[in-house]
C-alpha atoms as a PDB file:
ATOM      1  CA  UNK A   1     -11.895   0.351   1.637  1.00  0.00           C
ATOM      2  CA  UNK A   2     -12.176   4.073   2.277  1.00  0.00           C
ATOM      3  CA  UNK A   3     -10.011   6.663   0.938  1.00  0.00           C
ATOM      4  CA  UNK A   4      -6.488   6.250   1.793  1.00  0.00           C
ATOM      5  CA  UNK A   5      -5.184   9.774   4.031  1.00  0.00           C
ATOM      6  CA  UNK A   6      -1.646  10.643   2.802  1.00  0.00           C
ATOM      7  CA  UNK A   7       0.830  13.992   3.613  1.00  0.00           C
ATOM      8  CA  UNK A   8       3.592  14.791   0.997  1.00  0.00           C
ATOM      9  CA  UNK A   9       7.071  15.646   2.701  1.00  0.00           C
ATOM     10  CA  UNK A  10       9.636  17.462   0.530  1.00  0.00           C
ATOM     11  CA  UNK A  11      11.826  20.804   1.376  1.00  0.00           C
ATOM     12  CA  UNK A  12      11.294  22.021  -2.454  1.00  0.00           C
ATOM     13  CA  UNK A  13       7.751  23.935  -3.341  1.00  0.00           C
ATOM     14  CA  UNK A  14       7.084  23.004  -6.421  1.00  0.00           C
ATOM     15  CA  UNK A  15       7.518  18.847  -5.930  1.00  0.00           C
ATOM     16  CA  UNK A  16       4.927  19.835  -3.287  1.00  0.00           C
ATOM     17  CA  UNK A  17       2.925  20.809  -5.532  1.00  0.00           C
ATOM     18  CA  UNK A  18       3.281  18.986  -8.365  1.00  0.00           C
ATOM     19  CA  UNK A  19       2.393  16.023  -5.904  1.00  0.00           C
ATOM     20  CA  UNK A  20      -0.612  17.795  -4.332  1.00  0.00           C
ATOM     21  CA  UNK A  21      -1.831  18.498  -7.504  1.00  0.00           C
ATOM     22  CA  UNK A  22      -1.244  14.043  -8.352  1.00  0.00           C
ATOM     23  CA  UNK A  23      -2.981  13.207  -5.279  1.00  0.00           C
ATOM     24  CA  UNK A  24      -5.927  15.748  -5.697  1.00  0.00           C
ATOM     25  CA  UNK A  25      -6.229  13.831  -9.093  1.00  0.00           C
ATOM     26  CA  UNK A  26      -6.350  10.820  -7.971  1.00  0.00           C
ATOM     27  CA  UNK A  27     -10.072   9.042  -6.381  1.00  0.00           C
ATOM     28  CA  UNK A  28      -9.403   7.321  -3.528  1.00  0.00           C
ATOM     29  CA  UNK A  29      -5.963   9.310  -1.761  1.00  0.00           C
ATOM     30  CA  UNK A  30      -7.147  12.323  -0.060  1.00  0.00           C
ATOM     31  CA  UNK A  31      -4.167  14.761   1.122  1.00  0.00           C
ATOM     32  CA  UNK A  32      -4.301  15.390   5.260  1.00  0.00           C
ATOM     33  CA  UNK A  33      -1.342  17.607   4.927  1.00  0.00           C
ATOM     34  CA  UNK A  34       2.210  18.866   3.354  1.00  0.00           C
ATOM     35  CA  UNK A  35       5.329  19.834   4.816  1.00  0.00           C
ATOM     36  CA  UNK A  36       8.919  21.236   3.699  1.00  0.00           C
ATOM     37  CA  UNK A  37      10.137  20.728   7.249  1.00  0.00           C
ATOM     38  CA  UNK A  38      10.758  16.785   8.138  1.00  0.00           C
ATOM     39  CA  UNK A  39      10.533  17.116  12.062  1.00  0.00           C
ATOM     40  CA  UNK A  40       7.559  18.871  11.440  1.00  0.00           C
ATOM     41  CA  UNK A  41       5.884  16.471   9.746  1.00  0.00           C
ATOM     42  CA  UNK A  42       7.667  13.579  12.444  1.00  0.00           C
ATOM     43  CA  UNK A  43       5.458  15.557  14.972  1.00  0.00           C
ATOM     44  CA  UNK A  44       2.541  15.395  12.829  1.00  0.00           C
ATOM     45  CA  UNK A  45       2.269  12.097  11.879  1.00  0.00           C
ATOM     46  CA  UNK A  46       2.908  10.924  16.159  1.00  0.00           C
ATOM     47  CA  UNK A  47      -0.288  12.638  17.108  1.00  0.00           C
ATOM     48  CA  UNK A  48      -2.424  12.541  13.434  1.00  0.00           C
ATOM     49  CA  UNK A  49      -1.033   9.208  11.946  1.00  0.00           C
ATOM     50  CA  UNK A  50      -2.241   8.620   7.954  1.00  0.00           C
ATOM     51  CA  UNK A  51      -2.390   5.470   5.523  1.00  0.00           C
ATOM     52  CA  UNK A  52       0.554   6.824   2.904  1.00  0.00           C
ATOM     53  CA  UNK A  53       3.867   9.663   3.000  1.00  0.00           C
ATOM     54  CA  UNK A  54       5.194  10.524   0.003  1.00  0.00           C
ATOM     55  CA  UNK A  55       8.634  11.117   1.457  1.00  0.00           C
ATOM     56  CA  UNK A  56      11.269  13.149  -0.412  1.00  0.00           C
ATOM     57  CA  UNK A  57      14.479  11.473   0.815  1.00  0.00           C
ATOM     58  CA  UNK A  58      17.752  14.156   0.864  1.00  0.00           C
ATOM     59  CA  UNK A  59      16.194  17.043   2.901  1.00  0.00           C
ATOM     60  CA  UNK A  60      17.935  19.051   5.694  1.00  0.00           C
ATOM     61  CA  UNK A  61      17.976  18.182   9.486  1.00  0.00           C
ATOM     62  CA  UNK A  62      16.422  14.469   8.678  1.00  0.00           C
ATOM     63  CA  UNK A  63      16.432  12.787   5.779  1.00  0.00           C
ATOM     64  CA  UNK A  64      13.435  11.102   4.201  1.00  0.00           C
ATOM     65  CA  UNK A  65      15.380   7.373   5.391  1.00  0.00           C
ATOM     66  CA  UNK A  66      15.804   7.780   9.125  1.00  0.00           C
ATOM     67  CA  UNK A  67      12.328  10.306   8.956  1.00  0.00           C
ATOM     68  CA  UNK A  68      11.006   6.147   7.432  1.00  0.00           C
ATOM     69  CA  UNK A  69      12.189   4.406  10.348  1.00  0.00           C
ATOM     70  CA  UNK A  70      10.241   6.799  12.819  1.00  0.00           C
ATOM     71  CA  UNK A  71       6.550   6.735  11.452  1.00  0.00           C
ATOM     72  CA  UNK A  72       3.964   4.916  12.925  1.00  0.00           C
ATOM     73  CA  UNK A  73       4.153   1.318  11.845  1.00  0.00           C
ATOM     74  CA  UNK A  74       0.803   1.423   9.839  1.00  0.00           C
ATOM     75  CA  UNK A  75       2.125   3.979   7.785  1.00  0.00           C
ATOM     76  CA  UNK A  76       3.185   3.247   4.444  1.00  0.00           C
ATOM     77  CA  UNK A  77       6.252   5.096   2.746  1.00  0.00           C
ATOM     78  CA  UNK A  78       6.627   5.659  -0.839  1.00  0.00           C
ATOM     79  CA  UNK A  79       9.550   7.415  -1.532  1.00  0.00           C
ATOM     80  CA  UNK A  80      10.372  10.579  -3.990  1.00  0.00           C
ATOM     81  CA  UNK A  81      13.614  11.771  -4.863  1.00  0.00           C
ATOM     82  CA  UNK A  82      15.886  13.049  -8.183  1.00  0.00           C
ATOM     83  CA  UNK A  83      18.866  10.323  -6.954  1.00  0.00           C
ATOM     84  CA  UNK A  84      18.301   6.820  -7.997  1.00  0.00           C
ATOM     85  CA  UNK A  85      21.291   5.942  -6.090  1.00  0.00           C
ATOM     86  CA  UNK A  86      18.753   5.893  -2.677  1.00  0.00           C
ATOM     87  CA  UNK A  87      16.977   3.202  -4.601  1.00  0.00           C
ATOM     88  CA  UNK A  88      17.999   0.083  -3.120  1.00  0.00           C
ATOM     89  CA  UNK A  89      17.781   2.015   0.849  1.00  0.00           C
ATOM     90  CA  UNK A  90      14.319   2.621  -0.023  1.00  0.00           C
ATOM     91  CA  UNK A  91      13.468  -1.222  -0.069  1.00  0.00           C
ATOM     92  CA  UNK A  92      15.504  -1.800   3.150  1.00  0.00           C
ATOM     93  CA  UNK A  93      13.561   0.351   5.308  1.00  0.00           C
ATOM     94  CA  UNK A  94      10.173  -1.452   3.432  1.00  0.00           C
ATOM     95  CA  UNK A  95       9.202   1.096   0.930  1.00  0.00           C
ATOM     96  CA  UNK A  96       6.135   0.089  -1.057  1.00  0.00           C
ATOM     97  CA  UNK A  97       7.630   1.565  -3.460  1.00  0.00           C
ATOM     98  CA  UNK A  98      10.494   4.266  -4.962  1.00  0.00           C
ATOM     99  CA  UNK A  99       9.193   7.332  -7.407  1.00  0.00           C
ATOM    100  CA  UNK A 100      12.108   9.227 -10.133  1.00  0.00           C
ATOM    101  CA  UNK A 101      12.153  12.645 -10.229  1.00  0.00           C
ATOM    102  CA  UNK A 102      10.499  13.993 -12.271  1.00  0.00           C
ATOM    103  CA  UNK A 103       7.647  11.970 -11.479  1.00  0.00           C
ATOM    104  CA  UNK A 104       5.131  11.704 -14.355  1.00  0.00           C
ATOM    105  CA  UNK A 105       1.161  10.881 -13.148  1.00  0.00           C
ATOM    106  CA  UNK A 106       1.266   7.301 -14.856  1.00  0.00           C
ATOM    107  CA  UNK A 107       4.203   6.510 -12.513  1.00  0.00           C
ATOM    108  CA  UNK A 108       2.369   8.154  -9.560  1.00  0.00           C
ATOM    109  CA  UNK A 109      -0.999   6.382 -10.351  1.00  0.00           C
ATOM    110  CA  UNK A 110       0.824   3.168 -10.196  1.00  0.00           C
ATOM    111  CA  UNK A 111       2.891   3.660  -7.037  1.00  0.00           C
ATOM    112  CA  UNK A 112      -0.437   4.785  -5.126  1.00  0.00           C
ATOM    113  CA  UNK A 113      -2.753   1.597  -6.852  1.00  0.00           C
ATOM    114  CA  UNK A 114       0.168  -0.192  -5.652  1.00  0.00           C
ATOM    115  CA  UNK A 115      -0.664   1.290  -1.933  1.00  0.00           C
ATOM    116  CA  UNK A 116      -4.231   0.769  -2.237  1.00  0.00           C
ATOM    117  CA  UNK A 117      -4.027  -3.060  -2.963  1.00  0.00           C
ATOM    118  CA  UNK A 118      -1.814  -3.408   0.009  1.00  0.00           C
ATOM    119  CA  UNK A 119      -4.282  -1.836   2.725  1.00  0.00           C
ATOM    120  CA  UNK A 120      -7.058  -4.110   0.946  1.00  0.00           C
ATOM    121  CA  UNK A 121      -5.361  -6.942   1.450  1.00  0.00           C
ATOM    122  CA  UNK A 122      -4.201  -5.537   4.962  1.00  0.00           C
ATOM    123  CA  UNK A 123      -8.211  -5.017   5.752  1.00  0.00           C
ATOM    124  CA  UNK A 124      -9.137  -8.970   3.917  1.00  0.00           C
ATOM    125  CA  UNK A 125      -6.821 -10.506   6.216  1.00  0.00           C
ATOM    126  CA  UNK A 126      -8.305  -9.418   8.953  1.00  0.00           C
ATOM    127  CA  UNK A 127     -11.494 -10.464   8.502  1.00  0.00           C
ATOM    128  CA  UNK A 128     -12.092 -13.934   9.833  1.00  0.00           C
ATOM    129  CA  UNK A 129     -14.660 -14.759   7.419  1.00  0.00           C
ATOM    130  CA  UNK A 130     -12.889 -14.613   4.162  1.00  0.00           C
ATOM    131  CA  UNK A 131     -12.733 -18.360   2.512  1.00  0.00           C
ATOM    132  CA  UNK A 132     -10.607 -16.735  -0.345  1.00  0.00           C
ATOM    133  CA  UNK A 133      -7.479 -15.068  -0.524  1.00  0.00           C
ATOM    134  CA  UNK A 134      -4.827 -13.776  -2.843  1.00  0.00           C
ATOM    135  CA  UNK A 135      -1.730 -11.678  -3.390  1.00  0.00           C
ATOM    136  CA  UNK A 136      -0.613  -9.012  -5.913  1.00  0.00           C
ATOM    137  CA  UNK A 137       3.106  -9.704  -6.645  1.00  0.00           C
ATOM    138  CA  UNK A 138       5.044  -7.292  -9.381  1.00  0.00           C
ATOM    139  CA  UNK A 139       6.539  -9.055 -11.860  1.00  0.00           C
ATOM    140  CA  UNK A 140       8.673  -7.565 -14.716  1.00  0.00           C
ATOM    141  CA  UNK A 141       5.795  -4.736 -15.496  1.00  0.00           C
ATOM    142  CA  UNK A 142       2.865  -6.443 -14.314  1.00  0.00           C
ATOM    143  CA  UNK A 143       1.066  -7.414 -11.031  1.00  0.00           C
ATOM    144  CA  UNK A 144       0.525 -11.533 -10.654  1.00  0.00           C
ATOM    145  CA  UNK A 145      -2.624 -12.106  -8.416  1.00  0.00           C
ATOM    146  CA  UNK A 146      -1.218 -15.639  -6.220  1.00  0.00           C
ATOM    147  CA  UNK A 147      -3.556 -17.578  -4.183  1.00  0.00           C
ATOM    148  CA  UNK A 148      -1.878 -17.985  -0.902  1.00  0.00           C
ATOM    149  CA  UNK A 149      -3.713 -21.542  -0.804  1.00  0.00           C
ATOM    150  CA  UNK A 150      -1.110 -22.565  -3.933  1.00  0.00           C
ATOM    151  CA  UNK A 151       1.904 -21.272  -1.943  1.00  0.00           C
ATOM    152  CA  UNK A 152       4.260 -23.486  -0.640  1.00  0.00           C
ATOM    153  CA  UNK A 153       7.195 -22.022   0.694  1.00  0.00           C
ATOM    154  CA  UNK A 154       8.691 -18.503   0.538  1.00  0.00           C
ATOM    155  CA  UNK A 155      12.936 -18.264  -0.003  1.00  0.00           C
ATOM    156  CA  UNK A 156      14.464 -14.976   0.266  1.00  0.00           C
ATOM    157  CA  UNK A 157      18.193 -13.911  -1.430  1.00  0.00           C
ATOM    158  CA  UNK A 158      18.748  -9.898  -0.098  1.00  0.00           C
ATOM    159  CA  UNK A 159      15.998  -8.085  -1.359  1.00  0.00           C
ATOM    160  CA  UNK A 160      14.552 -10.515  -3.823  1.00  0.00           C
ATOM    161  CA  UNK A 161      12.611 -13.498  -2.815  1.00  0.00           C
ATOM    162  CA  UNK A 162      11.233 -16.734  -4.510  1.00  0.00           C
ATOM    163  CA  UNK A 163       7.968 -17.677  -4.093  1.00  0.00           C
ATOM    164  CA  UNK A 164       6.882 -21.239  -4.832  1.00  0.00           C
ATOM    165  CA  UNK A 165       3.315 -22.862  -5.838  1.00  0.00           C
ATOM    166  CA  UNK A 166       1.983 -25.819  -6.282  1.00  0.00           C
ATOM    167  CA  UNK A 167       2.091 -27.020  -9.735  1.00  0.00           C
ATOM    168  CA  UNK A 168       4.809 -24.763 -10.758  1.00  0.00           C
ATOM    169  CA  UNK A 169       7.814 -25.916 -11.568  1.00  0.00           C
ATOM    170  CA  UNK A 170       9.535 -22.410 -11.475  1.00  0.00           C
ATOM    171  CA  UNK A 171       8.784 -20.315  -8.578  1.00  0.00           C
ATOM    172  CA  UNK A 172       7.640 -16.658  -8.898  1.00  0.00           C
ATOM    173  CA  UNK A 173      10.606 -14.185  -8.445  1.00  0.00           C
ATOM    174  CA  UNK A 174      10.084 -10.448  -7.654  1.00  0.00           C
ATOM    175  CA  UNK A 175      11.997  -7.652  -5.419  1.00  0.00           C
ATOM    176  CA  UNK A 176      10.510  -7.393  -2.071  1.00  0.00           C
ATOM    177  CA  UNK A 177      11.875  -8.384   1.268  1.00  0.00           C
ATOM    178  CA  UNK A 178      10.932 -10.970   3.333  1.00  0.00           C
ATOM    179  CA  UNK A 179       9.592  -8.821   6.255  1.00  0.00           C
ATOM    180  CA  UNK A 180       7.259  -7.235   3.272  1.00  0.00           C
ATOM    181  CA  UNK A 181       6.337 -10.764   2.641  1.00  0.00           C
ATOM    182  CA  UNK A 182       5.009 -11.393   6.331  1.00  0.00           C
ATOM    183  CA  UNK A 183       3.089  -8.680   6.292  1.00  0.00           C
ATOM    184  CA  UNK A 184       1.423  -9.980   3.625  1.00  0.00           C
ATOM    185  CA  UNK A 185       0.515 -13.109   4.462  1.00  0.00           C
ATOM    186  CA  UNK A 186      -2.217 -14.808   7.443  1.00  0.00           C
ATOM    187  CA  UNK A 187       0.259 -15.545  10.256  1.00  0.00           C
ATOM    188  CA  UNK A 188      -1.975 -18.240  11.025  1.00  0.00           C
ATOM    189  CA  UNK A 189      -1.387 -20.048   8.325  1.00  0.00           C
ATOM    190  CA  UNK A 190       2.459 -19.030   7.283  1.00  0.00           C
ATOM    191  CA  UNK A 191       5.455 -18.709   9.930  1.00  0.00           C
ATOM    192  CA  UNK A 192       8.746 -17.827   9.372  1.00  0.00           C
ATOM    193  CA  UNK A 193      11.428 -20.810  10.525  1.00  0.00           C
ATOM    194  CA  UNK A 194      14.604 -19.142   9.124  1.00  0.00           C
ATOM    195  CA  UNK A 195      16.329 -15.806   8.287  1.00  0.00           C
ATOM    196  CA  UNK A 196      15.494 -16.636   4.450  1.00  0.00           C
ATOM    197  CA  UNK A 197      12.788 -18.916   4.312  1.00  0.00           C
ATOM    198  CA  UNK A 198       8.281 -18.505   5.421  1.00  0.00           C
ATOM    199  CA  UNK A 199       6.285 -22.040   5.083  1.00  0.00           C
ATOM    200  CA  UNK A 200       2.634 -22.472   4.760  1.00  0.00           C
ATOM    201  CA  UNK A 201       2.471 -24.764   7.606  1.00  0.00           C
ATOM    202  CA  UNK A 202      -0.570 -26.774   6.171  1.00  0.00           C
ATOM    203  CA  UNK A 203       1.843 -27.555   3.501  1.00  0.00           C
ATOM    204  CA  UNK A 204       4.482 -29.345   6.006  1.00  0.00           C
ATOM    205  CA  UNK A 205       4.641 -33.228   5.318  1.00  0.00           C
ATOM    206  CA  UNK A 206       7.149 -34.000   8.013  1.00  0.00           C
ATOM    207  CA  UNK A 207       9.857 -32.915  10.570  1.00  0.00           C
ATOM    208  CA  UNK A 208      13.073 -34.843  11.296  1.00  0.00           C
ATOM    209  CA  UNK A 209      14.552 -35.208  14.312  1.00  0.00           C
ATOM    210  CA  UNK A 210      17.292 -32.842  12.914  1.00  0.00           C
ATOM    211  CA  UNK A 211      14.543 -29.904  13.091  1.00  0.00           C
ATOM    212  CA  UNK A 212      14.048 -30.127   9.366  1.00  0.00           C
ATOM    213  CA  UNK A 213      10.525 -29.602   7.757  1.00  0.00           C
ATOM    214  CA  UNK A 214       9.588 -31.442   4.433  1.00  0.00           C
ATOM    215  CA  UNK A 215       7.492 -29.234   2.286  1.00  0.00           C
ATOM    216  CA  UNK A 216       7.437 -30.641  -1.619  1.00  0.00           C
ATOM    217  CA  UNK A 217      10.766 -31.287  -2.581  1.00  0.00           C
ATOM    218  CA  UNK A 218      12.498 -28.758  -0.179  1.00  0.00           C
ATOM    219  CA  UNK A 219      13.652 -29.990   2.842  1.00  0.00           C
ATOM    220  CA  UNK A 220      14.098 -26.607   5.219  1.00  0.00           C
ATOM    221  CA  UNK A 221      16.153 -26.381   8.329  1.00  0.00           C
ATOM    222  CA  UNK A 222      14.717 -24.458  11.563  1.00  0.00           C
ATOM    223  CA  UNK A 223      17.241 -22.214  12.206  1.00  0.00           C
ATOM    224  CA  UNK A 224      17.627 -21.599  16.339  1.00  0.00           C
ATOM    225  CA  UNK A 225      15.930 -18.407  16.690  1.00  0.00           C
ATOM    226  CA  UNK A 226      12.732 -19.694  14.604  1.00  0.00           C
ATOM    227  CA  UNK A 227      12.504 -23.058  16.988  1.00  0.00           C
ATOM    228  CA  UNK A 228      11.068 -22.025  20.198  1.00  0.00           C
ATOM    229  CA  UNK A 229       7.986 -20.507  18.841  1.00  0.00           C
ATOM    230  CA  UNK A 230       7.715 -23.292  15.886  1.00  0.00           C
ATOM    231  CA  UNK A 231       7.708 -26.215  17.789  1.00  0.00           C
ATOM    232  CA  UNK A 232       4.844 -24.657  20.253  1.00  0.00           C
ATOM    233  CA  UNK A 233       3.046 -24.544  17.282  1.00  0.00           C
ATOM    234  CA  UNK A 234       3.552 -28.127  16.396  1.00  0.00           C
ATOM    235  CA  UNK A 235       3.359 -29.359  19.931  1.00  0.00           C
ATOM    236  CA  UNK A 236       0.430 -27.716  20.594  1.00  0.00           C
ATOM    237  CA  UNK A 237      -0.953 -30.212  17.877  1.00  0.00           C
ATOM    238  CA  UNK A 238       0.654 -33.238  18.556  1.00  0.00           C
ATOM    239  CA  UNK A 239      -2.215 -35.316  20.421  1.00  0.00           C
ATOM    240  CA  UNK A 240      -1.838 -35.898  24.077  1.00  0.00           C
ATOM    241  CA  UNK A 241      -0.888 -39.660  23.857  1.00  0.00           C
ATOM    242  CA  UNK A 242       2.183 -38.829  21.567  1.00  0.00           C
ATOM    243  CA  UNK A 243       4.017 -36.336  23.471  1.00  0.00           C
ATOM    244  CA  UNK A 244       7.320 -37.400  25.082  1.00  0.00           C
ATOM    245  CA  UNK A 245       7.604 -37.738  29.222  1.00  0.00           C
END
């Protein structure tokens, strides 16, 4: 893909520029714009929006968490601050990912490849022609490419979630939420059919008349607000001769 557009948001100069100076550095992020004032660069990003803030989050007037909750939704936030404490916030408002000040450029370079591999897979997914596709998932201090063809199911326990494959006895466990987890994945082939669990749906060996799907070993209830738009899906692939008067 092309160069991702970023701004840096953070009410002390030099973290500004210590940052510019990272993202100058690195290939493929080219910096739109920087701001010490957090409305200002609310404003900014309504009319001008860019791939990638790196968000500061205790600043005056509005914090770098509700600032999160107000960007455009293809913007991606990776957050910067000196209080680790934030850490867990950061991945409930769907950070890709959370920086420690002082922020050294290995731990910058990471957080932004980290960025780039999402809008690639963001831009693969969308192309209708793609007969392969796979997932980065961080595990312990490594990225796992998964193909989403060996996925079966996705379970999710607060902001961790278990991801299992075919073949694999143990499933894949990493901290990201299941919303993140969506995003990631074709909604054409994956649908969520409870609070804490996504199926690949050509994966689904049977449904019970108690509105429980059969993947594997798993047997997963649909929970009520999942059904409605589930069972279109299945009806709408139930041949004509089958369906119920």
């Amino acid at each position: 893909m092309t160069d991702l557009t970023c701004i840096v948001v953070d009410d002390e100069p030099l973290a500004i520029k210590m940052l510019e100076d990272y993202i100058n550095r690195t290939p493929f992020l080219r910096l739109s714009a920087s701001f010490d004032d957090p409305v200002q660069a609310l404003s900014a990003l309504k009319g001008n929006p860019v791939h990638l803030v790196f968000l500061d989050i205790q600043m005056p007037d509005l914090d770098g968490l509700n600032l999160s909750r107000m960007v455009p939704l293809e913007t991606k936030i990776i957050f910067t601050t000196a209080f680790k404490e934030y850490a867990f916030e950061s991945y409930e408002v769907n950070a890709l990912d959370f920086l420690l000040k002082p922020i050294r450029y290995h731990k910058f370079l990471n957080a932004a490849e980290k960025a780039k591999q999402w809008f690639n897979l963001i831009n693969n997914k969308n192309e209708p022609d793609r007969k392969n596709s796979s997932i980065y998932i961080r595990m312990d201090n490594q990225l796992r490419q998964v193909d989403i063809n060996d996925i079966l199911y996705v379970s999710g326990l607060k902001d961790y979630v278990r991801i299992y494959l075919k073949d694999e006895k143990r499933p894949l466990i990493t901290h990201l939420t299941m919303k993140a987890v969506e995003g990631l994945l074709p909604k054409d082939r994956f649908m969520r059919v409870h609070r804490s669990y996504i199926v690949a749906l050509n994966q689904i060996k049977a449904i019970d008349r108690n509105n429980c799907i059969y993947i594997a070993d798993e047997v997963i209830h649909v929970t009520e607000g999942y059904k409605e738009i589930f069972f279109q899906y299945v009806e709408d692939r139930i041949p004509p001769t089958q369906n119920k008067n």
